[in-house]
PDB file of N, CA and C in Angstrom:
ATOM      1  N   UNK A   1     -14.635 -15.971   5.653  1.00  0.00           N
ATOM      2  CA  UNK A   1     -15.641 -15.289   6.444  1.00  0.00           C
ATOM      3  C   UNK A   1     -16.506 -14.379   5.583  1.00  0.00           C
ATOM      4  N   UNK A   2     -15.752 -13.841   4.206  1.00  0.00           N
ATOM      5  CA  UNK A   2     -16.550 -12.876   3.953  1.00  0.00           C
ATOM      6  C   UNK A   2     -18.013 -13.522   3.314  1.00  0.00           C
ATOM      7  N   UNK A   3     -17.825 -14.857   3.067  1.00  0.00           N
ATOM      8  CA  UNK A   3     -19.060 -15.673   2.110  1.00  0.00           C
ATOM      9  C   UNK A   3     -20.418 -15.756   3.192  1.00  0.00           C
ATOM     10  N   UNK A   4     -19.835 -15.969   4.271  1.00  0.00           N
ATOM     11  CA  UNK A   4     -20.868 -15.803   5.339  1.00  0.00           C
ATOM     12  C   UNK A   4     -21.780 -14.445   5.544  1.00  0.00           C
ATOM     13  N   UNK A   5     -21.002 -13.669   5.122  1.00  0.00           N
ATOM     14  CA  UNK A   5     -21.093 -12.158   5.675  1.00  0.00           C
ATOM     15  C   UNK A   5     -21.006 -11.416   6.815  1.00  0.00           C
ATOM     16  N   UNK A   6     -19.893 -12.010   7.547  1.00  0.00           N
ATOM     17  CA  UNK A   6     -19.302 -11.334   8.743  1.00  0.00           C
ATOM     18  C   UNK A   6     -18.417 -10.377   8.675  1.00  0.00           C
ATOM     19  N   UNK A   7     -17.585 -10.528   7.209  1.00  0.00           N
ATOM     20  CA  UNK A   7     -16.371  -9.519   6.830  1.00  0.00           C
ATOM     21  C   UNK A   7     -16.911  -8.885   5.653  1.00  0.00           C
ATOM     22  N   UNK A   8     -16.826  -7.713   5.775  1.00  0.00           N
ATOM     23  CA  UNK A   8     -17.384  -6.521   4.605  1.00  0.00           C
ATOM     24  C   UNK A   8     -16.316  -6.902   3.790  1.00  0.00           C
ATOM     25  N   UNK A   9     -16.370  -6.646   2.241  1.00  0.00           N
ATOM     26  CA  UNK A   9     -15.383  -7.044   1.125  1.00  0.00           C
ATOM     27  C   UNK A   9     -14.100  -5.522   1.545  1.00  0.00           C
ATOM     28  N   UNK A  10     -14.906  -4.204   1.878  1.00  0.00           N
ATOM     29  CA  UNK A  10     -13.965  -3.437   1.595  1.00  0.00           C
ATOM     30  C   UNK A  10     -14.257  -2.570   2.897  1.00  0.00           C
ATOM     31  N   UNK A  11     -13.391  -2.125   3.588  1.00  0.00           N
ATOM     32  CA  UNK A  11     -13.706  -0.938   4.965  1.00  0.00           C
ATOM     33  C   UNK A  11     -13.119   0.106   4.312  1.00  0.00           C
ATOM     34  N   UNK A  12     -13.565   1.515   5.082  1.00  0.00           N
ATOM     35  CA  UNK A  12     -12.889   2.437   4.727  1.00  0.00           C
ATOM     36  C   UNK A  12     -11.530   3.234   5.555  1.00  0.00           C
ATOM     37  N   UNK A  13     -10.716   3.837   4.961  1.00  0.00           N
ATOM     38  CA  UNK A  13      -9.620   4.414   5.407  1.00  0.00           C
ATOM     39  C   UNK A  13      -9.211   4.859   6.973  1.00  0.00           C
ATOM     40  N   UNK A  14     -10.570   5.540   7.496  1.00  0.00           N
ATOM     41  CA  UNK A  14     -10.390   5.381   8.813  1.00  0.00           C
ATOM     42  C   UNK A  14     -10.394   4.307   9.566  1.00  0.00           C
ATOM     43  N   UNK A  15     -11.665   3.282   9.312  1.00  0.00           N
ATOM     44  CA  UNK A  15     -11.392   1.693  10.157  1.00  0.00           C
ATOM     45  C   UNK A  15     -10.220   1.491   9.604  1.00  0.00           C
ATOM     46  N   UNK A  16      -9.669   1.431   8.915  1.00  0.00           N
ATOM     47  CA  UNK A  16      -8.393   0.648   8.767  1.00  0.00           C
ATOM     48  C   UNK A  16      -7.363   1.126   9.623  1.00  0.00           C
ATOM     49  N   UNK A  17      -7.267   2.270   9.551  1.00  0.00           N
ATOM     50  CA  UNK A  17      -6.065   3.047  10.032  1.00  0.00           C
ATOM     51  C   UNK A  17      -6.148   2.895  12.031  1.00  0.00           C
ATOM     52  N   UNK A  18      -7.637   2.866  12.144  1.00  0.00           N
ATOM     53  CA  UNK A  18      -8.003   2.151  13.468  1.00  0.00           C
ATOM     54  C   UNK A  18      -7.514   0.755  13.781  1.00  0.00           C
ATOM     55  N   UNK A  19      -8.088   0.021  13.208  1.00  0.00           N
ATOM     56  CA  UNK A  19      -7.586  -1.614  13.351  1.00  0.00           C
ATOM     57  C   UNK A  19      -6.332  -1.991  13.300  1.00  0.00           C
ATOM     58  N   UNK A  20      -5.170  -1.361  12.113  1.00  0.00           N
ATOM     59  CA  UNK A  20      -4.172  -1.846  11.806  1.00  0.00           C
ATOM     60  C   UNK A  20      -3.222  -0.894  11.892  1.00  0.00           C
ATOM     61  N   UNK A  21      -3.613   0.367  12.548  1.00  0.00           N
ATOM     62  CA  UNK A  21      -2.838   1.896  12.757  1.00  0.00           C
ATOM     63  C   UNK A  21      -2.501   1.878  11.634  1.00  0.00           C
ATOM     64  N   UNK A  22      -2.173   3.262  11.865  1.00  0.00           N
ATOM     65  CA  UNK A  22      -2.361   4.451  10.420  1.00  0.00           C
ATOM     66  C   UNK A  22      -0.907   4.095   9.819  1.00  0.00           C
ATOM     67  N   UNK A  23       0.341   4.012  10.669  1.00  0.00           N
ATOM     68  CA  UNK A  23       1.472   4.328  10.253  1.00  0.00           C
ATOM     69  C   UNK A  23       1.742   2.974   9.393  1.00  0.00           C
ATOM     70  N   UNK A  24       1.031   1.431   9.835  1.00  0.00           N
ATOM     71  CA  UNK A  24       1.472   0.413   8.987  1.00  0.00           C
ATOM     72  C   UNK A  24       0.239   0.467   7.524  1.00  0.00           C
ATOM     73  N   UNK A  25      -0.573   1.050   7.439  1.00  0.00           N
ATOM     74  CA  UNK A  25      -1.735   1.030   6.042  1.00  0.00           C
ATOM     75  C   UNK A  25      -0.969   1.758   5.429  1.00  0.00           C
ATOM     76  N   UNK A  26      -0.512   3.453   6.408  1.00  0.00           N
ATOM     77  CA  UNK A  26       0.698   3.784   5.494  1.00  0.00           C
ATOM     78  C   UNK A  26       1.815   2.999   4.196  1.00  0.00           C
ATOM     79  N   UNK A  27       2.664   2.468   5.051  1.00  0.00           N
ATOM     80  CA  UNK A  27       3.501   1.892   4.947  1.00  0.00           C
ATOM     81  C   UNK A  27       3.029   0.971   3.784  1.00  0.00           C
ATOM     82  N   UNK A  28       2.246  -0.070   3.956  1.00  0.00           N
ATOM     83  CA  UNK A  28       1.881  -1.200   2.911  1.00  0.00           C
ATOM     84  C   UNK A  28       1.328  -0.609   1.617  1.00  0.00           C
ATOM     85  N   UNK A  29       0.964   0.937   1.816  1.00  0.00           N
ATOM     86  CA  UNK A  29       0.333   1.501   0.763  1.00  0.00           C
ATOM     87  C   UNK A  29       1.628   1.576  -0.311  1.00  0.00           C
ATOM     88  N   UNK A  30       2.695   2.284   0.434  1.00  0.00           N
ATOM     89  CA  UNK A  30       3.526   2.733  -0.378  1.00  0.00           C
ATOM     90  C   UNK A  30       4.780   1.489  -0.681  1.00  0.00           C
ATOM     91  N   UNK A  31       4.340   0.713   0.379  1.00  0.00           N
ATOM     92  CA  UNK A  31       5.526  -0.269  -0.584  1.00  0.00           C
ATOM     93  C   UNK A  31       4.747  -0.793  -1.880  1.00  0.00           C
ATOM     94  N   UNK A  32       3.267  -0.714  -2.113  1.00  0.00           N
ATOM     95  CA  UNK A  32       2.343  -0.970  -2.973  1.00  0.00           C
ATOM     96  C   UNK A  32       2.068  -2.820  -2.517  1.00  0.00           C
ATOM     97  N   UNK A  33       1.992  -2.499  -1.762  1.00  0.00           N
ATOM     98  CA  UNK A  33       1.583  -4.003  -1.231  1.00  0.00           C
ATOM     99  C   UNK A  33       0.099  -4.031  -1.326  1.00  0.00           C
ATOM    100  N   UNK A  34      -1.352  -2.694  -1.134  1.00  0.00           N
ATOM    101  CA  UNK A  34      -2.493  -2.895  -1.197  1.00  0.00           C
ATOM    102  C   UNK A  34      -2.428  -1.100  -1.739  1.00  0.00           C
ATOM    103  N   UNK A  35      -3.434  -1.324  -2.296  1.00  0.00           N
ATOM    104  CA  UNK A  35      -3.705  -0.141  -3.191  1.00  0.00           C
ATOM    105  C   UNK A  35      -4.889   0.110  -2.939  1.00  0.00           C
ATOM    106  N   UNK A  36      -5.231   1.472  -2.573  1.00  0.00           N
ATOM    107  CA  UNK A  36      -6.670   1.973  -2.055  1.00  0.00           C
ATOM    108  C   UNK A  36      -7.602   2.268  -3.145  1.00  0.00           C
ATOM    109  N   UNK A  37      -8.276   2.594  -2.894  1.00  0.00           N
ATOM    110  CA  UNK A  37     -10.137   2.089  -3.988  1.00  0.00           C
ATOM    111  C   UNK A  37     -10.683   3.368  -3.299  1.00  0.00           C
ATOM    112  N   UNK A  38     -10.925   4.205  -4.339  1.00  0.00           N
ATOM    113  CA  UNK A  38     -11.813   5.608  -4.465  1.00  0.00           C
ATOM    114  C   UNK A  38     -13.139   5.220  -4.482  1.00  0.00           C
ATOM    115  N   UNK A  39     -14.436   5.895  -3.588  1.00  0.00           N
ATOM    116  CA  UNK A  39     -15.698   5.863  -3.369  1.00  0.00           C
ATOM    117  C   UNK A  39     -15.888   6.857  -3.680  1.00  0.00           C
ATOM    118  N   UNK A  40     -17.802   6.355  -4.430  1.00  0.00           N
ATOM    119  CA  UNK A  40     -18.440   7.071  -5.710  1.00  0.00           C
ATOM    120  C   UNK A  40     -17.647   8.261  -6.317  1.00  0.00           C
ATOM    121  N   UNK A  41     -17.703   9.460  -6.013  1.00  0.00           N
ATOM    122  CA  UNK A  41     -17.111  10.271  -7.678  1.00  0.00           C
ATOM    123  C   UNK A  41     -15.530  10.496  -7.116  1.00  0.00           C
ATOM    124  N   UNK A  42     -14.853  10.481  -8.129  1.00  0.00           N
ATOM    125  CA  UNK A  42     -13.322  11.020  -7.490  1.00  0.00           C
ATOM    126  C   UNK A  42     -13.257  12.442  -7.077  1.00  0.00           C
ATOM    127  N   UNK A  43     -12.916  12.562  -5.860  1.00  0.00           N
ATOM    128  CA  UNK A  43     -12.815  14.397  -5.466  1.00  0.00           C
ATOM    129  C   UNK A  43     -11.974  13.896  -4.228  1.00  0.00           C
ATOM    130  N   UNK A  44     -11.678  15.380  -3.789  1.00  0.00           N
ATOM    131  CA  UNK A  44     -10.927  15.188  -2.281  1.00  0.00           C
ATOM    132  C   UNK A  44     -11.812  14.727  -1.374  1.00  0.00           C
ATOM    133  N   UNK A  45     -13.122  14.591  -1.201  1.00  0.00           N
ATOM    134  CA  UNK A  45     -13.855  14.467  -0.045  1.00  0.00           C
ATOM    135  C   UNK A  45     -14.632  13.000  -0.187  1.00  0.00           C
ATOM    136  N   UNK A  46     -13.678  12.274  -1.476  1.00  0.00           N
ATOM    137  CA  UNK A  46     -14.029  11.239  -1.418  1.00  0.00           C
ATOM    138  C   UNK A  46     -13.783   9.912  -0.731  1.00  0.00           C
ATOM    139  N   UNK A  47     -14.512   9.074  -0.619  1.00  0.00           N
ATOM    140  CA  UNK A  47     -14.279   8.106   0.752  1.00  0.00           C
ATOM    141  C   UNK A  47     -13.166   7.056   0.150  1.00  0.00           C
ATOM    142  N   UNK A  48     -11.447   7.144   0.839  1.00  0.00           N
ATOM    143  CA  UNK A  48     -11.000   5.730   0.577  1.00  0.00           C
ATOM    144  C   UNK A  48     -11.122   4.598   0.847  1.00  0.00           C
ATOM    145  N   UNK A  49     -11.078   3.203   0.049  1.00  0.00           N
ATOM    146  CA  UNK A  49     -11.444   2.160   0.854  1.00  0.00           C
ATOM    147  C   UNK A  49     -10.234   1.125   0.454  1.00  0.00           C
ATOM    148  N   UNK A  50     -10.261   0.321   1.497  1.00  0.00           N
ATOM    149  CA  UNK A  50      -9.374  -0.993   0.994  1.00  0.00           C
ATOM    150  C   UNK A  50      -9.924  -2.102   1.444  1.00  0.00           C
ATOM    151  N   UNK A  51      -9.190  -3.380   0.430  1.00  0.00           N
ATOM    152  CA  UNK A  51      -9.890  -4.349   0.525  1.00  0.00           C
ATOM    153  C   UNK A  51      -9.102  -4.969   1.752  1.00  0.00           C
ATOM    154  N   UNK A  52     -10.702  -5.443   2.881  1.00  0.00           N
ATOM    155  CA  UNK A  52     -10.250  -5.977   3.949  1.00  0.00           C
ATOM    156  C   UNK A  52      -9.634  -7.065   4.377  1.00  0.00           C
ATOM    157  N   UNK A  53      -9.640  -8.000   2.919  1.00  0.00           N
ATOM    158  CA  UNK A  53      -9.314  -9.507   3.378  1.00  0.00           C
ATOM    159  C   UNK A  53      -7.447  -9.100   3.266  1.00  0.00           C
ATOM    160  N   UNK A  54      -6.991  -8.674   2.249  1.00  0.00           N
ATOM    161  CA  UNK A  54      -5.502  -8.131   2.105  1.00  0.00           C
ATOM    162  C   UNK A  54      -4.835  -7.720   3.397  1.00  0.00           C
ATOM    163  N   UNK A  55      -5.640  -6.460   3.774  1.00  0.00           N
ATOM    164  CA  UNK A  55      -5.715  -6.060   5.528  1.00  0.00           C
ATOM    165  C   UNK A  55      -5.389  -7.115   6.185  1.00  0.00           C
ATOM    166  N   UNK A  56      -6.234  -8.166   6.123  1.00  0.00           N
ATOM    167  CA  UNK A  56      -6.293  -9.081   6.869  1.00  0.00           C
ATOM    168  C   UNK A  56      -4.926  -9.994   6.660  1.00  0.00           C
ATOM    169  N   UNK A  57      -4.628 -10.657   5.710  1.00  0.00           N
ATOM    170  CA  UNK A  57      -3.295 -11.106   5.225  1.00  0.00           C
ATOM    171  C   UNK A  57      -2.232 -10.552   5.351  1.00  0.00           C
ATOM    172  N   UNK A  58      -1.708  -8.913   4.607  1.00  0.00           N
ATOM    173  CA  UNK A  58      -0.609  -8.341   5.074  1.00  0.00           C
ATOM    174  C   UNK A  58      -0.184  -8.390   6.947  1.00  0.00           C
ATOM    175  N   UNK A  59      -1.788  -8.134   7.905  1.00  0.00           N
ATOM    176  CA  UNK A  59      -1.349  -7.978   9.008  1.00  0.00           C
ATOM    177  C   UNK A  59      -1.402  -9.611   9.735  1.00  0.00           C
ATOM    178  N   UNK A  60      -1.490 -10.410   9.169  1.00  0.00           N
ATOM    179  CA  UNK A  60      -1.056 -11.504   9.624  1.00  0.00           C
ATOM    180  C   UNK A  60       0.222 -12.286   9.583  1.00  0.00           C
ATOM    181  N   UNK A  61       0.434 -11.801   8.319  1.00  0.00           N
ATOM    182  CA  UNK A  61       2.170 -12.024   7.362  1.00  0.00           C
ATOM    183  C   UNK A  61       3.493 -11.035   8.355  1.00  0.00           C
ATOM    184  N   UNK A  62       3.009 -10.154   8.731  1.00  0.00           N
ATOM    185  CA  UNK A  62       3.672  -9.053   9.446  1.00  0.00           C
ATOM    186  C   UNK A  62       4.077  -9.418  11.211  1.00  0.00           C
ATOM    187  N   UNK A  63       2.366 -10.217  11.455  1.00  0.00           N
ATOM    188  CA  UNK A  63       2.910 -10.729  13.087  1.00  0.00           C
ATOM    189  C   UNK A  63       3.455 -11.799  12.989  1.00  0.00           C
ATOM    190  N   UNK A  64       3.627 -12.680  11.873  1.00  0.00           N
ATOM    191  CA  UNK A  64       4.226 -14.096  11.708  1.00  0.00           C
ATOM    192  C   UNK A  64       6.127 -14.033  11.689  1.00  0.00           C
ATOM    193  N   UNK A  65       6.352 -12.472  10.734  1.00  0.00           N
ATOM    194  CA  UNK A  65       7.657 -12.332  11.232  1.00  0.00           C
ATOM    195  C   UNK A  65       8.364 -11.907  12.142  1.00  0.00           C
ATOM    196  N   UNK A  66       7.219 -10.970  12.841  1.00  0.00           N
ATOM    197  CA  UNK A  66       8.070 -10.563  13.937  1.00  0.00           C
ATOM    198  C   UNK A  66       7.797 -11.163  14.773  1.00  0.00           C
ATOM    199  N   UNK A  67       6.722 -12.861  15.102  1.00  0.00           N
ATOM    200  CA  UNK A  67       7.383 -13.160  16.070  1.00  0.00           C
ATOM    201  C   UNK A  67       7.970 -14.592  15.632  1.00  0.00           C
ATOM    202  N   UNK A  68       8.938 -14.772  14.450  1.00  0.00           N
ATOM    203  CA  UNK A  68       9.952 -15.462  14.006  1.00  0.00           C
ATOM    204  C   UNK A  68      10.938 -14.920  14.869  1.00  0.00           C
ATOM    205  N   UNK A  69      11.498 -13.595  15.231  1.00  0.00           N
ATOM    206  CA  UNK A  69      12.793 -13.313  15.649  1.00  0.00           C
ATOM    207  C   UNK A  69      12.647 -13.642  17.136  1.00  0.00           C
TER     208      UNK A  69
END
């Protein structure tokens, strides 16, 4: 999708935490499953982003097991 340009390459920290709740971006962050991407200068008030297609994969990989059980 993203070649089309329907899917942005990268959203930022809040859509994500919207789309895929906060507690699982959490989570995938720190098992280091997707690693967040600092916008323009590094500071605290800088914008995080992650790449959406990963988003997209981890939370597909995630409903595939739980509804294996």
């Amino acid at each position: 999708m993203q070649s089309y340009g329907k899917q942005p390459k990268y959203i930022s920290q809040n859509t994500a935490y919207k789309i895929y709740n906060r507690c699982r971006v959490k989570r995938w962050v720190k098992m280091g499953k997707i690693l967040p991407v600092q916008g323009g200068i590094a500071g605290k008030t800088s914008t995080i982003f992650y790449e959406h297609s990963k988003l997209e994969v981890l939370d597909t990989a995630e409903n595939i097991e739980i509804f294996k059980l």
